[in-house]
N, C-alpha and C. Protein backbone atom coordinates (compact mmCIF):
# COMPACT_ATOMS: atom_id res chain seq x y z
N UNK A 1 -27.70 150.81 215.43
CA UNK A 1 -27.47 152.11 214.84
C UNK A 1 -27.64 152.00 213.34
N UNK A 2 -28.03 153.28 212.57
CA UNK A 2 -28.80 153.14 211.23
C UNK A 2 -27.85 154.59 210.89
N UNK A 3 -27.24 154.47 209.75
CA UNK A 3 -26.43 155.69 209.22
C UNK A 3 -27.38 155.58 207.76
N UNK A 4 -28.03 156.77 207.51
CA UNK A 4 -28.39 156.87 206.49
C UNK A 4 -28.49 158.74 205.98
N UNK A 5 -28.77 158.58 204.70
CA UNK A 5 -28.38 159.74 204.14
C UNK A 5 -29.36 161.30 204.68
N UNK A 6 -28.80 162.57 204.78
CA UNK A 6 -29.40 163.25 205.06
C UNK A 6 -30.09 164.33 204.54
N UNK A 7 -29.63 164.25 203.49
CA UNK A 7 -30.55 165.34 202.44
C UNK A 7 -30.62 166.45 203.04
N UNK A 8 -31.53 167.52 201.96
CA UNK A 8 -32.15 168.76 201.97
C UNK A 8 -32.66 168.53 203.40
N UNK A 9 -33.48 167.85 203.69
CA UNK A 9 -34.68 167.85 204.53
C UNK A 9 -34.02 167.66 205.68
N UNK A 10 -33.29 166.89 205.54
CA UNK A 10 -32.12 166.70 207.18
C UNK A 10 -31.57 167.78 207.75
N UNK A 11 -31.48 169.01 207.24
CA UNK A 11 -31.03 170.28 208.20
C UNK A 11 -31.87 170.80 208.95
N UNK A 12 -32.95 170.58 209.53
CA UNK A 12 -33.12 170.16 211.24
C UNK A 12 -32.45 169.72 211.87
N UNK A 13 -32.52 167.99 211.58
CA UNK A 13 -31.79 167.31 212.50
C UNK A 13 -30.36 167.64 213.24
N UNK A 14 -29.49 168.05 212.17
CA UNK A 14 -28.22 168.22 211.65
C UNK A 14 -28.25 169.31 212.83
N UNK A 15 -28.65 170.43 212.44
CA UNK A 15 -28.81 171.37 213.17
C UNK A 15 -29.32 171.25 214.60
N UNK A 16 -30.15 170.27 214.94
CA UNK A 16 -30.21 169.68 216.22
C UNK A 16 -28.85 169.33 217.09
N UNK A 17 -28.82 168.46 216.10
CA UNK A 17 -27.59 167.77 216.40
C UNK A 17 -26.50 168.63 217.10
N UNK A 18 -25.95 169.69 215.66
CA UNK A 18 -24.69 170.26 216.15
C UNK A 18 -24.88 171.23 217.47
N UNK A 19 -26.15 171.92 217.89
CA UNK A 19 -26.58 172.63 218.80
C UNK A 19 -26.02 171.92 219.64
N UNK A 20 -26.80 170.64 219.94
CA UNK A 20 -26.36 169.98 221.06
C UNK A 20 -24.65 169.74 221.66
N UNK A 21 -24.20 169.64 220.17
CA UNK A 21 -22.85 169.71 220.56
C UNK A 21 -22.26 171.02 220.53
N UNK A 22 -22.64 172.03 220.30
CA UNK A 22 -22.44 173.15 221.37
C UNK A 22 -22.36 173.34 223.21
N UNK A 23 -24.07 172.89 223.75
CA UNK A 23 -24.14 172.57 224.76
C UNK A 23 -23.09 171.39 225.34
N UNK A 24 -23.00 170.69 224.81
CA UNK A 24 -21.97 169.18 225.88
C UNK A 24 -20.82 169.97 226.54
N UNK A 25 -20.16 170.50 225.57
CA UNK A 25 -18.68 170.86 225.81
C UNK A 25 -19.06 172.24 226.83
N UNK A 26 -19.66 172.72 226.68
CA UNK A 26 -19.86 174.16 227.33
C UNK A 26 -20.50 174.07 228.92
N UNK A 27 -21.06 173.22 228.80
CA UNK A 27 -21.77 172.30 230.44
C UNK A 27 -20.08 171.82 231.10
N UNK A 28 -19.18 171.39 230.54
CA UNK A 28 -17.84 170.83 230.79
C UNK A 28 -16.71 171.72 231.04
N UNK A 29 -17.54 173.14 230.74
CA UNK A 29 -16.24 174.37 230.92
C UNK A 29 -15.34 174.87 229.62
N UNK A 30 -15.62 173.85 228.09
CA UNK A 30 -14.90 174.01 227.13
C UNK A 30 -16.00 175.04 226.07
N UNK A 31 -15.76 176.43 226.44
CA UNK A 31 -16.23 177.18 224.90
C UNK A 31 -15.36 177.69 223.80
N UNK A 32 -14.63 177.32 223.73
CA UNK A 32 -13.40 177.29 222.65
C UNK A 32 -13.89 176.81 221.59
N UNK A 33 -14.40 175.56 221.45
CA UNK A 33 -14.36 174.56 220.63
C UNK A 33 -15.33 174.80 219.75
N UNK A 34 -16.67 175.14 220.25
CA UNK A 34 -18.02 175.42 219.05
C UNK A 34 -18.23 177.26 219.64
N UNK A 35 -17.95 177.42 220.22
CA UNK A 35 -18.69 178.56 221.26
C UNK A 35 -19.86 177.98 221.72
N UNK A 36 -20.46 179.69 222.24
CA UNK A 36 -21.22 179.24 223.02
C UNK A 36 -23.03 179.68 222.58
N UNK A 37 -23.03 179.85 221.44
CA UNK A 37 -24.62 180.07 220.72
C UNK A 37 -24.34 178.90 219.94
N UNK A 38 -25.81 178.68 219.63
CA UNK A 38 -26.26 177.52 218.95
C UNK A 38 -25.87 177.84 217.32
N UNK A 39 -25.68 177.08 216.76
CA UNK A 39 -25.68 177.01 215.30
C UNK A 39 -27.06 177.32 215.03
N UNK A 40 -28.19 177.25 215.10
CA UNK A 40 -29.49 177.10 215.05
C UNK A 40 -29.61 178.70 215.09
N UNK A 41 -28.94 179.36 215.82
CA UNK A 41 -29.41 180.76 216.30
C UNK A 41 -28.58 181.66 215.46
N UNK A 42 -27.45 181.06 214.26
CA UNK A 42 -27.28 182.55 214.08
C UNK A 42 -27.07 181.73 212.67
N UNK A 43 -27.83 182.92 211.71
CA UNK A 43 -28.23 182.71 210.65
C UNK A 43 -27.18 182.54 209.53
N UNK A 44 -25.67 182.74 209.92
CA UNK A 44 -24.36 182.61 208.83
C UNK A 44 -23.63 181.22 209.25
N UNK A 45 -24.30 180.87 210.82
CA UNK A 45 -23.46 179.28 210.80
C UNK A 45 -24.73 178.30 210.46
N UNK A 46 -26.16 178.95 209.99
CA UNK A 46 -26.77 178.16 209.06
C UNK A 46 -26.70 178.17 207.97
N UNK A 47 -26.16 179.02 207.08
CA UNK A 47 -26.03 179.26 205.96
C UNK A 47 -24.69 178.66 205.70
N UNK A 48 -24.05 178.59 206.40
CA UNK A 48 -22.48 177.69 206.33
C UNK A 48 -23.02 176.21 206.38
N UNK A 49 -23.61 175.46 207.22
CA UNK A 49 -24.03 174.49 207.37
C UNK A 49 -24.60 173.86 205.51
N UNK A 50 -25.96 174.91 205.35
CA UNK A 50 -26.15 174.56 204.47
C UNK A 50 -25.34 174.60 203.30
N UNK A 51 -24.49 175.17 203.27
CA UNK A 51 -23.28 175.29 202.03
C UNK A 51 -22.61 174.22 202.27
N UNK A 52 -22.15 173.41 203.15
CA UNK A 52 -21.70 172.50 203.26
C UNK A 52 -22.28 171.07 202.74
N UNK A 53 -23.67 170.71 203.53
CA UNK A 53 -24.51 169.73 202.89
C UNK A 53 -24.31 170.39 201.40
N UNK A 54 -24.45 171.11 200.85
CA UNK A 54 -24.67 171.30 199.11
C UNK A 54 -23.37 170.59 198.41
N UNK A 55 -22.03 170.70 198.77
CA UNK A 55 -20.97 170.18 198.58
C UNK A 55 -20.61 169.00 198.53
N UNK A 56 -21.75 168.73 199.88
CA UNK A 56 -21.12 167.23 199.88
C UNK A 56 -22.29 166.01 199.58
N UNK A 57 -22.16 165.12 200.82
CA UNK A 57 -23.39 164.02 200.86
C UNK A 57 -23.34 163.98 202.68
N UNK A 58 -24.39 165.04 203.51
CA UNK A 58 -24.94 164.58 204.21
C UNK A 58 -25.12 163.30 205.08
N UNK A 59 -24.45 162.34 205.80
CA UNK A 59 -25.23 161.64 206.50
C UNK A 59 -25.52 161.48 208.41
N UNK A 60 -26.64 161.06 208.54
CA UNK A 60 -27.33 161.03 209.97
C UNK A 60 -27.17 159.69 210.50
N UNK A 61 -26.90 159.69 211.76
CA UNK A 61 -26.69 158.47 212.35
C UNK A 61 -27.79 158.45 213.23
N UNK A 62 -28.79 157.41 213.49
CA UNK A 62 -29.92 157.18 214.34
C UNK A 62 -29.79 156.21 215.28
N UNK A 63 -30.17 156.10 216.48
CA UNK A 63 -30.02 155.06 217.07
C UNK A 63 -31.60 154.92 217.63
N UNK A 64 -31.88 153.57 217.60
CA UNK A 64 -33.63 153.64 217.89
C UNK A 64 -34.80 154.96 217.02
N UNK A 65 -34.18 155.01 215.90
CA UNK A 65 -34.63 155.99 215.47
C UNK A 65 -34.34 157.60 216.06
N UNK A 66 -33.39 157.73 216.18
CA UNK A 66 -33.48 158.97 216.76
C UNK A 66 -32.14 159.77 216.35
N UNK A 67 -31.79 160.90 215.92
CA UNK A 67 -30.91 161.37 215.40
C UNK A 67 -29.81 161.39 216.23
N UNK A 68 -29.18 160.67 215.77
CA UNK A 68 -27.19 160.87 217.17
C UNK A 68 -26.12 161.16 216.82
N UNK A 69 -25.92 161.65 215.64
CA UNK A 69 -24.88 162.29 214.99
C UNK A 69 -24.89 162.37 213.48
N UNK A 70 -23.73 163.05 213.27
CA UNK A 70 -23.91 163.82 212.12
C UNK A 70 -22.95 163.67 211.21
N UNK A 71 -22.47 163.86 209.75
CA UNK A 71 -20.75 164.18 209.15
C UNK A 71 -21.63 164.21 207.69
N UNK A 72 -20.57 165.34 207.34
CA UNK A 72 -21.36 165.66 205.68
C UNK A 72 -19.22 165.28 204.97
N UNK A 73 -19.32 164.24 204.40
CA UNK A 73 -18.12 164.12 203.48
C UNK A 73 -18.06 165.15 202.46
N UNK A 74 -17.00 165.71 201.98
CA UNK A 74 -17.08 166.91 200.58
C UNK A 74 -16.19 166.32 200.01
N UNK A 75 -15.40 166.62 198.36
CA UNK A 75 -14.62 166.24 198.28
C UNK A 75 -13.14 166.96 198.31
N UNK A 76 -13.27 168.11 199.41
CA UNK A 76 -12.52 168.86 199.80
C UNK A 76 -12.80 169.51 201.08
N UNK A 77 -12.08 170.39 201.59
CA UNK A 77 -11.74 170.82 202.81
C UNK A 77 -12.41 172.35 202.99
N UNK A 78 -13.01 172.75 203.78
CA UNK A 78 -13.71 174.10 204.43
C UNK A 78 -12.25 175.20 203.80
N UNK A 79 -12.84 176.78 203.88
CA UNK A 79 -12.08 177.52 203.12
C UNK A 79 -10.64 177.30 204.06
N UNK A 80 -10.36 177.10 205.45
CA UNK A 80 -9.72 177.26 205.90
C UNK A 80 -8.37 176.18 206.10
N UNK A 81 -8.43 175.42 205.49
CA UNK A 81 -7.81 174.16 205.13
C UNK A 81 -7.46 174.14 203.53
N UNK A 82 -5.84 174.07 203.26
CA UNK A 82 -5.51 174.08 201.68
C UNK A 82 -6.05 172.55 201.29
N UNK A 83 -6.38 172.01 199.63
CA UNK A 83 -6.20 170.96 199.85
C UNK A 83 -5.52 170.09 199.55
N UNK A 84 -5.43 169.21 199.21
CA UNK A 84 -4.64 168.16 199.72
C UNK A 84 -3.80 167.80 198.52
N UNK A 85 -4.26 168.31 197.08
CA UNK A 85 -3.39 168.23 195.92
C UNK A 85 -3.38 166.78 195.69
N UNK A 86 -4.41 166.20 195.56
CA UNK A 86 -5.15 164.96 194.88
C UNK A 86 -6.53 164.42 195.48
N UNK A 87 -6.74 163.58 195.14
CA UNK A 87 -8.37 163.62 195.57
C UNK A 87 -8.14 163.31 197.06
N UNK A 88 -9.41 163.85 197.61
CA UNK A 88 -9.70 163.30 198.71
C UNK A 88 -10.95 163.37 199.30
N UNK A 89 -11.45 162.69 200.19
CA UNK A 89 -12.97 162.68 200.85
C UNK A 89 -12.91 163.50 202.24
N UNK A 90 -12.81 164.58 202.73
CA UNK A 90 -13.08 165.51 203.78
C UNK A 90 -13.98 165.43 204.84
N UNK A 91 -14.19 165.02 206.22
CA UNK A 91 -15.04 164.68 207.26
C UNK A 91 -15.54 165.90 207.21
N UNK A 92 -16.64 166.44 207.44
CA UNK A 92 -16.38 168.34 207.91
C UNK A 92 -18.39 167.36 208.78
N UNK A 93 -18.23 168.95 209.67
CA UNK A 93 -19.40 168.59 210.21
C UNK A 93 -19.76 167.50 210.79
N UNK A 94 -18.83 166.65 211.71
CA UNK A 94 -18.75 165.43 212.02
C UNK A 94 -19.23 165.91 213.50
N UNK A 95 -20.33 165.62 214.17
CA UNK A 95 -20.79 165.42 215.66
C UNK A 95 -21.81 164.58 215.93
N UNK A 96 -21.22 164.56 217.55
CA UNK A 96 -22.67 163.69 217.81
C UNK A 96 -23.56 164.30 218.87
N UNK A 97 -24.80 163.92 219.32
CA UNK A 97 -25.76 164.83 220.00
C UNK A 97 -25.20 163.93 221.40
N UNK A 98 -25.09 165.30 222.64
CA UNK A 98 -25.04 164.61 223.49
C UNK A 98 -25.44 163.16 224.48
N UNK A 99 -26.69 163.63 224.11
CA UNK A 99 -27.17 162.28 224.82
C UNK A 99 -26.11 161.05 224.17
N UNK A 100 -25.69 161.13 223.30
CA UNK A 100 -25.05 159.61 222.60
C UNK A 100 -23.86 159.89 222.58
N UNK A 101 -23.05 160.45 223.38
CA UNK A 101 -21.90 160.07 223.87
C UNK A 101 -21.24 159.29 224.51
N UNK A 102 -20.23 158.28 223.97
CA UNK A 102 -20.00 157.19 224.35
C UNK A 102 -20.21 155.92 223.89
N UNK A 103 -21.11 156.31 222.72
CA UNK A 103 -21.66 154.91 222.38
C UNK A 103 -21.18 154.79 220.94
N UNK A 104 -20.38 155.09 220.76
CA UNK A 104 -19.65 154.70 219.25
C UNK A 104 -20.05 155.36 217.91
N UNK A 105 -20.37 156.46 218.38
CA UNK A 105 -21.60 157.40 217.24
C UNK A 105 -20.93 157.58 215.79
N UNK A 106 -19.53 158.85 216.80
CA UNK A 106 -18.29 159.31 216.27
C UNK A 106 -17.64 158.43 215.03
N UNK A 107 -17.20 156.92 215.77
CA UNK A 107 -16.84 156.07 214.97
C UNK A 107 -17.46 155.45 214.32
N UNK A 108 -19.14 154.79 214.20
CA UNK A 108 -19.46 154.25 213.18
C UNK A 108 -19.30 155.47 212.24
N UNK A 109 -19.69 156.67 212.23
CA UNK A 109 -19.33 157.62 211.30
C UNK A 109 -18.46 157.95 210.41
N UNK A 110 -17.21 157.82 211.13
CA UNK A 110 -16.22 157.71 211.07
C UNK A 110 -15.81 156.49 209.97
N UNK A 111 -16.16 155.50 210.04
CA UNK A 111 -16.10 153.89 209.57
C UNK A 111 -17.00 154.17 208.74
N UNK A 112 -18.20 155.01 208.58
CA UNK A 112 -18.67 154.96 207.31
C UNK A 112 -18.07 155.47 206.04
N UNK A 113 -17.45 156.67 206.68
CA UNK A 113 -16.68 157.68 205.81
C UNK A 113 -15.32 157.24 204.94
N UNK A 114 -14.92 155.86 205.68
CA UNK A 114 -13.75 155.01 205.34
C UNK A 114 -14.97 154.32 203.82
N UNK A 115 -15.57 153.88 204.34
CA UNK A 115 -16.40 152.94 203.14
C UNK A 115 -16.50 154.14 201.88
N UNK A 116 -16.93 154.60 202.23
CA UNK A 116 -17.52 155.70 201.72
C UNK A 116 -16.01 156.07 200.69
N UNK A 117 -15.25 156.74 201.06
CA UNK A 117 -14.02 157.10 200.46
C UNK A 117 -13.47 155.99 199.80
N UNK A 118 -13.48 154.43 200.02
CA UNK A 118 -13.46 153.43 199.06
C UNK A 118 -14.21 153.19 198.32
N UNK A 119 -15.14 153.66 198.51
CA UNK A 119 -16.60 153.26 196.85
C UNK A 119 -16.39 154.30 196.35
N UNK A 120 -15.70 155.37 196.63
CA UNK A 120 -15.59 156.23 195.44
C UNK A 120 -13.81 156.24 194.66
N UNK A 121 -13.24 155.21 195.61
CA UNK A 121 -11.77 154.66 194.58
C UNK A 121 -10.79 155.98 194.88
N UNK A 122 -11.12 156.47 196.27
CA UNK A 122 -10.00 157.37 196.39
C UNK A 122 -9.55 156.99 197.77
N UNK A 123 -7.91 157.77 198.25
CA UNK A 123 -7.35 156.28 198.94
C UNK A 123 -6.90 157.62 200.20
N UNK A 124 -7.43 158.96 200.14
CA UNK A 124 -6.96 160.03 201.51
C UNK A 124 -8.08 160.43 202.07
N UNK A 125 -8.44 160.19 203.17
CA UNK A 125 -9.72 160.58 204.02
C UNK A 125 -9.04 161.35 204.88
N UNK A 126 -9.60 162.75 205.26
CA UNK A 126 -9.21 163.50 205.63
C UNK A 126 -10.32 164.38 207.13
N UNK A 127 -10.05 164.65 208.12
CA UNK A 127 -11.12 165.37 209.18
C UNK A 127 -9.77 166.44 209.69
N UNK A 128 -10.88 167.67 210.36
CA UNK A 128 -9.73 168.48 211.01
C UNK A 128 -10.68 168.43 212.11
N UNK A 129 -10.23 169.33 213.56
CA UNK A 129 -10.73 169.44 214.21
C UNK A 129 -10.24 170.29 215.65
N UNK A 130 -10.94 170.98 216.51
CA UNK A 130 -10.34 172.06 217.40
C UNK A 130 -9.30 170.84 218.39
N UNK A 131 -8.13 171.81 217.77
CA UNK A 131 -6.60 171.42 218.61
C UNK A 131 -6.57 171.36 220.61
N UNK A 132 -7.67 172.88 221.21
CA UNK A 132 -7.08 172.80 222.54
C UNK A 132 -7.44 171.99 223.13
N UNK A 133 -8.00 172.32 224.28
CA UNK A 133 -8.32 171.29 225.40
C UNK A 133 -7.31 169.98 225.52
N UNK A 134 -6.00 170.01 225.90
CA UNK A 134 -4.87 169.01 225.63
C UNK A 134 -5.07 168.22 224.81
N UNK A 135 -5.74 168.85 223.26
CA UNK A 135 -5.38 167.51 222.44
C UNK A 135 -6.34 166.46 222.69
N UNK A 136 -7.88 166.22 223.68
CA UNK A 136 -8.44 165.45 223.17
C UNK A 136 -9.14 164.50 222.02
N UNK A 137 -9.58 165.84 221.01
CA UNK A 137 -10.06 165.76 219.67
C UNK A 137 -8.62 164.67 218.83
N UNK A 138 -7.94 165.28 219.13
CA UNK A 138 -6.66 164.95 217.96
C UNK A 138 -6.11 163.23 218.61
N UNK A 139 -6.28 163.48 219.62
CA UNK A 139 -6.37 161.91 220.54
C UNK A 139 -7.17 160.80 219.90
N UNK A 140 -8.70 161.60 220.12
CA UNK A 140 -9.63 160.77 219.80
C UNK A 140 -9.35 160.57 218.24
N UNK A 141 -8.92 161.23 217.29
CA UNK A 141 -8.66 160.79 215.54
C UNK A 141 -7.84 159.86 215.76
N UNK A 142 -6.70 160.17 216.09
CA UNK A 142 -5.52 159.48 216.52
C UNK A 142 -5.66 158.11 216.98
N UNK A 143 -6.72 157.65 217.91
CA UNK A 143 -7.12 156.48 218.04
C UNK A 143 -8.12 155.60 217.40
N UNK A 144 -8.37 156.66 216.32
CA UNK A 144 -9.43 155.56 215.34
C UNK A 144 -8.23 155.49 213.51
N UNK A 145 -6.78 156.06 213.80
CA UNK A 145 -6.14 155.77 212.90
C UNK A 145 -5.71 156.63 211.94
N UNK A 146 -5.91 158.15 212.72
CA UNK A 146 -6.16 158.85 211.72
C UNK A 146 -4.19 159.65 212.01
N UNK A 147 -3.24 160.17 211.08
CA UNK A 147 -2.93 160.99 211.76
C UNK A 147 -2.71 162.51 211.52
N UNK A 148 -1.85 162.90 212.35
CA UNK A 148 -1.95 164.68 212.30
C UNK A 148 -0.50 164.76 210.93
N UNK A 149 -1.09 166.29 210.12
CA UNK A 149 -0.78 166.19 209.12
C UNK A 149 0.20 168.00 209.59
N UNK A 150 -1.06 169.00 208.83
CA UNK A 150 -0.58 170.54 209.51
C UNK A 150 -1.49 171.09 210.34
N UNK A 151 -1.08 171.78 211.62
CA UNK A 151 -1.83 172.92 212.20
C UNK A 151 -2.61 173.40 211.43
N UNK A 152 -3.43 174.20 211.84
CA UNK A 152 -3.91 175.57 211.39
C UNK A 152 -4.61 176.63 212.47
N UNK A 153 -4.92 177.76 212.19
CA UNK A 153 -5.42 178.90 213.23
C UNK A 153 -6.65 179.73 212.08
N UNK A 154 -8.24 179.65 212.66
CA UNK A 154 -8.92 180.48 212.49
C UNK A 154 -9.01 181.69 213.71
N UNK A 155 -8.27 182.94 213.37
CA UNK A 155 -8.24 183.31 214.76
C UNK A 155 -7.56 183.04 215.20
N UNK A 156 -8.01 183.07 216.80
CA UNK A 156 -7.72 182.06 217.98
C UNK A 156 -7.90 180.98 217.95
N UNK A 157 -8.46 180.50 217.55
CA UNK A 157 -9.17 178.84 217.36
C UNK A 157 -7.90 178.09 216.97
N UNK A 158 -7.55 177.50 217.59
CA UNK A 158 -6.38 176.36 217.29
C UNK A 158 -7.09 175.18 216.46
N UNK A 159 -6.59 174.79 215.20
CA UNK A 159 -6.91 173.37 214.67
C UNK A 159 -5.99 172.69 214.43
N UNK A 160 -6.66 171.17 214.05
CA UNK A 160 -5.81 170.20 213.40
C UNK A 160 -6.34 169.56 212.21
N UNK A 161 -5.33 169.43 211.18
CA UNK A 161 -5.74 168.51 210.06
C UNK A 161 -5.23 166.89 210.59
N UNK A 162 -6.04 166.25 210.41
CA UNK A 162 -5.34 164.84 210.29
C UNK A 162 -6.12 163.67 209.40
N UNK A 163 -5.12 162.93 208.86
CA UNK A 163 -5.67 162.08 207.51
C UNK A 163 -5.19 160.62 207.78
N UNK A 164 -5.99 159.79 206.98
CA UNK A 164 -6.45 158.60 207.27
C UNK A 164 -5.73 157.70 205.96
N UNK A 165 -4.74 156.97 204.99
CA UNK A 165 -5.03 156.25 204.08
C UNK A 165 -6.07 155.29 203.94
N UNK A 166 -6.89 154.66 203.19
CA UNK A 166 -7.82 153.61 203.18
C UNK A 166 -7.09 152.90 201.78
N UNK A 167 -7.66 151.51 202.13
CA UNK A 167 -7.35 150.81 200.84
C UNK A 167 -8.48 151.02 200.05
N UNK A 168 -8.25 150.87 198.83
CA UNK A 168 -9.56 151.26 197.55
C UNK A 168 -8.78 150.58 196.32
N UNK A 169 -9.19 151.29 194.76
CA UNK A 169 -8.37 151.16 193.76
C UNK A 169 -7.27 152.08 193.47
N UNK A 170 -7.64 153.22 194.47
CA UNK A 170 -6.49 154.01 193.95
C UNK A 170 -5.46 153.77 195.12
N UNK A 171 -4.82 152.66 196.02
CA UNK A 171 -4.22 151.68 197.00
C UNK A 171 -3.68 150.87 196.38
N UNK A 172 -4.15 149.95 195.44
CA UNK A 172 -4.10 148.62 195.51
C UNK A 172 -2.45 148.30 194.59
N UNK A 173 -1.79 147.14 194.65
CA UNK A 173 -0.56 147.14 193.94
C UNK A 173 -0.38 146.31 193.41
N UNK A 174 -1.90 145.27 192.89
CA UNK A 174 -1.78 144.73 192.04
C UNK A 174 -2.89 144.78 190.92
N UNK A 175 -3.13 144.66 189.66
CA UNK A 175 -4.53 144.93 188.95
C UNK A 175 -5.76 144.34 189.34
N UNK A 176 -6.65 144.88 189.16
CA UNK A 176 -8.48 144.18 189.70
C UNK A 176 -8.47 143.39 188.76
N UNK A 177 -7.84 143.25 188.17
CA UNK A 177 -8.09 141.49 187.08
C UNK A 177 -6.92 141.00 187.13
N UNK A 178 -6.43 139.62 187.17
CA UNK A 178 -5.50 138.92 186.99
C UNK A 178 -5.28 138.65 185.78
């Protein structure tokens, strides 16, 4: 697997991508979570998309060359999330394309975003994500270390914030020079 950056030019893929993860969940009985049109098809959750990549840094995860997921870091949280009242690095746009479910997409992503939030010397990594379906989503954070912080409600849409510490410089408790 190859995580590299996604740029301007990457909102295809991206947009591939999240489509697909429209379809997974909705084949499974869950339209809660993305609904049930494509991001691709309606022209304000592309224009959201792209407001997002502008914020942040984009990156694509490939496996054999081929696009398998997605997460644009910001250094803050979508309008619907307060933030966090010191720095922090924000998951937003974090999926993976069906076909590559299962294969650790989520988490190298995930594990990049940890690196990522330490090369920039800030020590709260932060993802939210849809609360129903018993709490899978918040499971799955939950088991890569993350935890639940506050609710929130767009709507109906049940969410969760949950945050991660990482070690960095703004962690550490003794000086980078002796």
């Amino acid at each position: 697997m190859k995580i590299r950056k996604g740029g301007a030019d990457g909102l295809p893929a991206i947009l591939a991508i999240l489509d697909s993860a429209v379809v997974w969940p909705n084949g499974r009985g869950t339209t809660a979570q993305w609904g049930t049109e494509s991001f691709s098809g309606r022209p304000e959750a592309v224009e959201q998309v792209e407001r997002t990549m502008g914020e942040g840094d984009p990156w694509i995860a490939e496996v054999d060359g081929v696009p398998a997921g997605t997460m644009t870091p910001t250094p803050h949280p979508g309008r619907h999330v307060a933030p966090a009242g010191e720095p922090e690095v924000y998951v937003r746009l974090l999926a993976t394309d069906a076909r590559f479910h299962g294969h650790g997409v989520g988490a190298a992503l995930l594990a990049h975003a940890e690196a990522e939030t330490r090369r920039r010397g800030v020590s709260l990594l932060r993802v939210d994500c849809f609360a129903g379906s018993e709490g899978r989503l918040i499971a799955y954070y939950e088991g890569r270390g993350f935890t639940r912080t506050e609710p929130f409600a767009v709507g109906d849409w049940p969410g969760q914030v949950l945050e991660r510490r990482v070690g960095g410089p703004a962690t550490r408790r003794f000086p980078v020079s002796w």
